[in-house]
N, C-alpha and C. Protein backbone atom coordinates (compact mmCIF):
# COMPACT_ATOMS: atom_id res chain seq x y z
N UNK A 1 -3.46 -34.10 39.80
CA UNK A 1 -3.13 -33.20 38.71
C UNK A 1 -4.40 -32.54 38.16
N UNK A 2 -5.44 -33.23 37.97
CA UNK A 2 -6.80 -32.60 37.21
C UNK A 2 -7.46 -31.58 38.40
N UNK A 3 -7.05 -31.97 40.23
CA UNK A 3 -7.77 -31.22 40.95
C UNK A 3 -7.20 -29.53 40.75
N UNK A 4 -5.30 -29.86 40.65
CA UNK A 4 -5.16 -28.56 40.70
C UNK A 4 -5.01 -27.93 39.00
N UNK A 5 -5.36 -28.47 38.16
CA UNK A 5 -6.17 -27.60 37.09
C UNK A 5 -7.21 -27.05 37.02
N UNK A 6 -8.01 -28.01 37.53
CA UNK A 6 -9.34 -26.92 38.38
C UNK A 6 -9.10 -26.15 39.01
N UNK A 7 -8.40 -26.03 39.78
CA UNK A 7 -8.03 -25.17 40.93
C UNK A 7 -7.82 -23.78 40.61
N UNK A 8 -6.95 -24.01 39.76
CA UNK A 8 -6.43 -22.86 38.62
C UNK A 8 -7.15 -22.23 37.56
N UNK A 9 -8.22 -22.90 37.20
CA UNK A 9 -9.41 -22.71 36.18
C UNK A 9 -10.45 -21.55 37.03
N UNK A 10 -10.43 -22.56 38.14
CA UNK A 10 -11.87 -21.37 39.12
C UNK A 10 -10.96 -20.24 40.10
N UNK A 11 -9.92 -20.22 39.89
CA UNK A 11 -9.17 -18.85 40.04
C UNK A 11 -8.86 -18.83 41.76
N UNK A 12 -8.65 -20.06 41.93
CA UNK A 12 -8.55 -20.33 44.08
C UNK A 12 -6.85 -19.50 44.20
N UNK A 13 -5.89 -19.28 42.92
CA UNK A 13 -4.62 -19.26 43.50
C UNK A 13 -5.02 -17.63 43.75
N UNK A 14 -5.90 -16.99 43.12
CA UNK A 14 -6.22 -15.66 43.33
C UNK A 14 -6.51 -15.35 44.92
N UNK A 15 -7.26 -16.20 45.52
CA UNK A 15 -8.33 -15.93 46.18
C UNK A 15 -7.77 -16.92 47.95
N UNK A 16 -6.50 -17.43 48.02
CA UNK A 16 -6.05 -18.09 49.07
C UNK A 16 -5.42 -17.40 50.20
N UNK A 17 -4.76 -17.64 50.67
CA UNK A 17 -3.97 -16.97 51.77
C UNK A 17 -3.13 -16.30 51.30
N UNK A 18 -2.18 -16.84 50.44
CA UNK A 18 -0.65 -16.66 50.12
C UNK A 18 -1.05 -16.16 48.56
N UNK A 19 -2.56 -15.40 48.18
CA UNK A 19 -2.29 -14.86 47.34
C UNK A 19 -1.87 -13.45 46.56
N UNK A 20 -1.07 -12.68 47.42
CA UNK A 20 -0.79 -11.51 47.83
C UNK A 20 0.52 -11.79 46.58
N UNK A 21 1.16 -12.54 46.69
CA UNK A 21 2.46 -12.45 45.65
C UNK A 21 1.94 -12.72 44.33
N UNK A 22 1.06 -13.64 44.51
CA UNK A 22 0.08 -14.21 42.69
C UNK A 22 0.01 -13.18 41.89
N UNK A 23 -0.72 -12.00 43.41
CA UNK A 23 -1.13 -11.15 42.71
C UNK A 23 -0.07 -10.01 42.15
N UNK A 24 1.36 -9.66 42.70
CA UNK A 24 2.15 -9.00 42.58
C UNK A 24 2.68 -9.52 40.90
N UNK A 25 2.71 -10.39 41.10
CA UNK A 25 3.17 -11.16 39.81
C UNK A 25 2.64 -10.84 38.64
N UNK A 26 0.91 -11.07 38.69
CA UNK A 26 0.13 -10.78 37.71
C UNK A 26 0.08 -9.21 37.18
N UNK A 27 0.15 -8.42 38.30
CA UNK A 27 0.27 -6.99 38.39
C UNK A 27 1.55 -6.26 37.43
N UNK A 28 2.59 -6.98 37.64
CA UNK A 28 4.26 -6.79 36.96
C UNK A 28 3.50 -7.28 35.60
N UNK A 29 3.82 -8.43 35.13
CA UNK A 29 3.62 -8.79 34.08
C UNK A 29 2.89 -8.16 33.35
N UNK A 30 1.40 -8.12 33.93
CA UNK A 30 0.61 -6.75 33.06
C UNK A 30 1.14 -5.89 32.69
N UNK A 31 2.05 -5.05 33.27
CA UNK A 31 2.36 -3.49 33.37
C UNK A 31 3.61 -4.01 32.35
N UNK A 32 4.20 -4.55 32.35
CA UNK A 32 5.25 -4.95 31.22
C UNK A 32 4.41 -5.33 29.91
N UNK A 33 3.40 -5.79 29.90
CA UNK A 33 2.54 -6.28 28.78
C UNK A 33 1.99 -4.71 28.25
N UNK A 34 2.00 -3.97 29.32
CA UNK A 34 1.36 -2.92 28.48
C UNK A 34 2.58 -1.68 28.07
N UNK A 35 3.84 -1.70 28.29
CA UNK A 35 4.96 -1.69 27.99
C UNK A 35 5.41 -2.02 26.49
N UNK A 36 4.98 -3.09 26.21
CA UNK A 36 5.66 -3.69 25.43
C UNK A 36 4.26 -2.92 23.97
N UNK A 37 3.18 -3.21 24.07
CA UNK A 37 2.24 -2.76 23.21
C UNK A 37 2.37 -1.41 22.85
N UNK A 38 2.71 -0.60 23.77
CA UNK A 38 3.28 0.78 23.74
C UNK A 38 4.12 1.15 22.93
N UNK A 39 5.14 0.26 23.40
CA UNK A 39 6.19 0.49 22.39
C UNK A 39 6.08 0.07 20.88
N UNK A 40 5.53 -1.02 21.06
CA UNK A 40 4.89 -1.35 19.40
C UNK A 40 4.13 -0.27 18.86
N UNK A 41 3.51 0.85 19.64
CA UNK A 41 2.62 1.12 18.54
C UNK A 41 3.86 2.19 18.44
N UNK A 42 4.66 3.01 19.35
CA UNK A 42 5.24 3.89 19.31
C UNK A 42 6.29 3.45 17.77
N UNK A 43 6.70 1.71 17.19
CA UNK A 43 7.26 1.85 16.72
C UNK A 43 7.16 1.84 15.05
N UNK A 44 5.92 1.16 15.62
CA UNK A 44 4.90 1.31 13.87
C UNK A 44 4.34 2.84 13.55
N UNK A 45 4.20 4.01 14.53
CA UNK A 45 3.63 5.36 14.28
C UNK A 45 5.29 5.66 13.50
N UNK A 46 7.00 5.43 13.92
CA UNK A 46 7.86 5.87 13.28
C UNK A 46 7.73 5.52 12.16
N UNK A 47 7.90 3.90 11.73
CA UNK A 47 7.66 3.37 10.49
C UNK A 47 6.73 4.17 9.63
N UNK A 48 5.69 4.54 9.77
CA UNK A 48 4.71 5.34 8.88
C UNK A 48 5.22 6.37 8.38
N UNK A 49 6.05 7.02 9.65
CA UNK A 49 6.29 8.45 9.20
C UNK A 49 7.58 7.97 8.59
N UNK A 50 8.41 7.82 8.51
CA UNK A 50 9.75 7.30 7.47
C UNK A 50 9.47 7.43 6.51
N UNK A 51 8.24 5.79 6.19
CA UNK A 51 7.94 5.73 5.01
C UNK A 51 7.07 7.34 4.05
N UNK A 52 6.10 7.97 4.71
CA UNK A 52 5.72 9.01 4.32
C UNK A 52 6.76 10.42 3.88
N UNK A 53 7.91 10.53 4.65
CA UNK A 53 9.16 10.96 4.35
C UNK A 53 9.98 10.58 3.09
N UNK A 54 10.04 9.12 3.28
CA UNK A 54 10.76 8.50 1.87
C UNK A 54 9.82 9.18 0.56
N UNK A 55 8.69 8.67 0.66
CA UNK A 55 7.96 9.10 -0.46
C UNK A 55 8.28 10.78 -1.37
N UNK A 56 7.49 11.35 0.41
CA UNK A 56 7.73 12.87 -0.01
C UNK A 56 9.16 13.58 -0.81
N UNK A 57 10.07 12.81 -0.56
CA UNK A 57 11.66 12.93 -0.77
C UNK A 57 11.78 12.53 -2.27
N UNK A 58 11.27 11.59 -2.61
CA UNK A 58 11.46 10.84 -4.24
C UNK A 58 10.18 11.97 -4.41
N UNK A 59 9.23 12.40 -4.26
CA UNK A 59 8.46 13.53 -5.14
C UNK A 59 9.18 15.19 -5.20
N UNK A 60 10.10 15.30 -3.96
CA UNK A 60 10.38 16.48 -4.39
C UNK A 60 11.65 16.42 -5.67
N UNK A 61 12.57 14.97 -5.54
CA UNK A 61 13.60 14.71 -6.30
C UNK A 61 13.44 14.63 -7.52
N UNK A 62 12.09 14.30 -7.90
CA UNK A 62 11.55 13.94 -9.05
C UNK A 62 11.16 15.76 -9.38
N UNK A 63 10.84 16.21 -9.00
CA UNK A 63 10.13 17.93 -9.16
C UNK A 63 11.55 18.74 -9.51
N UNK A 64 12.62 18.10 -8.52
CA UNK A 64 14.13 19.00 -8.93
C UNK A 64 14.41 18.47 -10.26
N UNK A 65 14.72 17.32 -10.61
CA UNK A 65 15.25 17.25 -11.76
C UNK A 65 14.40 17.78 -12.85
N UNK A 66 12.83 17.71 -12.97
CA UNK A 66 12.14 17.83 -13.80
C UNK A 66 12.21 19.36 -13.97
N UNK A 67 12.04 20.59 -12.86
CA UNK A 67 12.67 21.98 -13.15
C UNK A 67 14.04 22.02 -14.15
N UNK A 68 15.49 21.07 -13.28
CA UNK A 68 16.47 21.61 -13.83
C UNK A 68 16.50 21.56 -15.32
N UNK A 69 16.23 20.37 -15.80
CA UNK A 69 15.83 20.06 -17.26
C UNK A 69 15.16 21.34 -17.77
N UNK A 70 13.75 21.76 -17.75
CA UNK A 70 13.47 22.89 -18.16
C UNK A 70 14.14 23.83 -17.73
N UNK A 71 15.10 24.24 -17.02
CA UNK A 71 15.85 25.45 -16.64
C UNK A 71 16.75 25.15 -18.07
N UNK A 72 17.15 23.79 -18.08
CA UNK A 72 18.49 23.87 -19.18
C UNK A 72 17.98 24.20 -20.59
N UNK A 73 16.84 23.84 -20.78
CA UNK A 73 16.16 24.15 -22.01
C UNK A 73 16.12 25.74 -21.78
N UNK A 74 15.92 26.16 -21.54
CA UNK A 74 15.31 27.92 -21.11
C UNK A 74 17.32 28.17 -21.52
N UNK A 75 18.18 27.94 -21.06
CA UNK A 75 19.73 28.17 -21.25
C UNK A 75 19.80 28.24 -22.63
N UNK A 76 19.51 27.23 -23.10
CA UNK A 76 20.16 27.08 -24.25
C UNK A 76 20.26 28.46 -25.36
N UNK A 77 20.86 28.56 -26.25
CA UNK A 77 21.03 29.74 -26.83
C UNK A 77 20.15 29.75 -28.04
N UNK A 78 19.48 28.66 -28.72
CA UNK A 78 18.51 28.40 -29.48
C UNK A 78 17.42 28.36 -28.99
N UNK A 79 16.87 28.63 -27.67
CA UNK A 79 15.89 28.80 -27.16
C UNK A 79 15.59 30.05 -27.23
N UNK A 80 16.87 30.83 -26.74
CA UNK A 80 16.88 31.79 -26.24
C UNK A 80 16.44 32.83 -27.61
N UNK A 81 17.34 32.14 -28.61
CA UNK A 81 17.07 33.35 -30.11
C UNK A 81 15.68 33.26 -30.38
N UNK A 82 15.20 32.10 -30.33
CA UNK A 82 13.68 31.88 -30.97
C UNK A 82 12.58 32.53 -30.29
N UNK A 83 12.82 33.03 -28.78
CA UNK A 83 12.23 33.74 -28.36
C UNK A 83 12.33 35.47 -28.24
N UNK A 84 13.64 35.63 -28.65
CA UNK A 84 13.84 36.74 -28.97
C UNK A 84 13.49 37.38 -30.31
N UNK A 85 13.33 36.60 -31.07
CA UNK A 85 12.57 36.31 -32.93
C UNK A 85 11.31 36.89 -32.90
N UNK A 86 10.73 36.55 -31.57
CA UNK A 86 9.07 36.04 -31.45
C UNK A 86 9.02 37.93 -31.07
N UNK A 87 9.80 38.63 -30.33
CA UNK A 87 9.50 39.74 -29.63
C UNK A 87 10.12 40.80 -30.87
N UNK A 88 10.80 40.09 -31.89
CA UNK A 88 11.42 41.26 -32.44
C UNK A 88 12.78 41.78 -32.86
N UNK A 89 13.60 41.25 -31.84
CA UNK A 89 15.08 41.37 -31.49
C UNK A 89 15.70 40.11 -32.25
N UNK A 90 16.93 40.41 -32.96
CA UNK A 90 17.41 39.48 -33.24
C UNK A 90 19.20 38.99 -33.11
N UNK A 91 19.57 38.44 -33.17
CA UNK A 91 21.26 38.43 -33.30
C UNK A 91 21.45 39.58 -33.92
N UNK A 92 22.88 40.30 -33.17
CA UNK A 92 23.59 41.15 -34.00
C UNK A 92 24.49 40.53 -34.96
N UNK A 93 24.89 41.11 -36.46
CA UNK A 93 25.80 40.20 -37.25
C UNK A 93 27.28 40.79 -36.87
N UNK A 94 27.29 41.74 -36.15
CA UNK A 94 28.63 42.97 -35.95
C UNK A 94 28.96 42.24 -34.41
N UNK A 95 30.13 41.94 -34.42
CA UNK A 95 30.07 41.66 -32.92
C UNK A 95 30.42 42.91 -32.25
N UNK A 96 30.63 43.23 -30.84
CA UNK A 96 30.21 44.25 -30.12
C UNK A 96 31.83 44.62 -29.79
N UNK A 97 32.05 45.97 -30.08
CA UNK A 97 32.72 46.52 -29.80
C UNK A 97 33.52 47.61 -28.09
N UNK A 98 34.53 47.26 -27.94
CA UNK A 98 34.72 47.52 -26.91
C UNK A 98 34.52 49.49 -26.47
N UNK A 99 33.99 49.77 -25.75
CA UNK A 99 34.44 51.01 -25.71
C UNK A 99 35.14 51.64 -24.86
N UNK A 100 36.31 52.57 -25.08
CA UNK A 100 36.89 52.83 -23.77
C UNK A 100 36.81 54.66 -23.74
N UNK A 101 36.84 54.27 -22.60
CA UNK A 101 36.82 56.26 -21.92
C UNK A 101 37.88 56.41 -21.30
N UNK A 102 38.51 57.51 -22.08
CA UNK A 102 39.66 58.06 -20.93
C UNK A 102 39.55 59.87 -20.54
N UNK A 103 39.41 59.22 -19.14
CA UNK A 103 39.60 60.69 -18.97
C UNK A 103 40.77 61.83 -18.98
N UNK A 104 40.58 62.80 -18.91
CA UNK A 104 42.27 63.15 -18.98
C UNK A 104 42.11 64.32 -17.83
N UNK A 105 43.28 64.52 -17.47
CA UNK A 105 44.03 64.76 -16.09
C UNK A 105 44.39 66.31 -16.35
């Protein structure tokens, strides 16, 4: 048992007659080993970008509501007079009368 741990240590299964399949073996496995790392990184580069997505998504959500709010302020009709105050213009006290045109025939 200790000879063929040595054996295996100084690399003889490489280097024998019948080591043509050792080597097929070692060859597969690699190429699956580097398969597999591949795909790891391929799956941690998605993860990043998700997460960088998620983020970007809660900053633009946060930017919409924070507009609509000031849009609703800008609506309001007490906004609206106080800035019309500021320029000059004010409520009419007469409400507005319809006018009609008729032409005649």
């Amino acid at each position: 048992m200790k000879k063929n741990i040595y054996s295996i240590l100084r690399g003889k299964f490489l280097i024998s007659d019948d080591s043509f399949k050792n080597w097929r073996i070692i060859i597969f496995i690699s190429v699956l080993a580097i398969i597999m790392i591949a795909s790891s990184h391929s799956a941690d580069k998605k993860v990043y970008e998700i997460a960088k997505l998620t983020n970007e998504v809660k900053e633009l959500r946060s930017a919409f509501v924070d507009k609509r709010g000031k849009l609703m302020r800008l609506k309001k009709e007490s906004f609206v007079e106080a800035e019309m105050k500021e320029k000059g213009i004010e409520i009419s006290l007469n409400p507005p009368t319809k006018i009609v045109v008729r032409t005649s025939k």
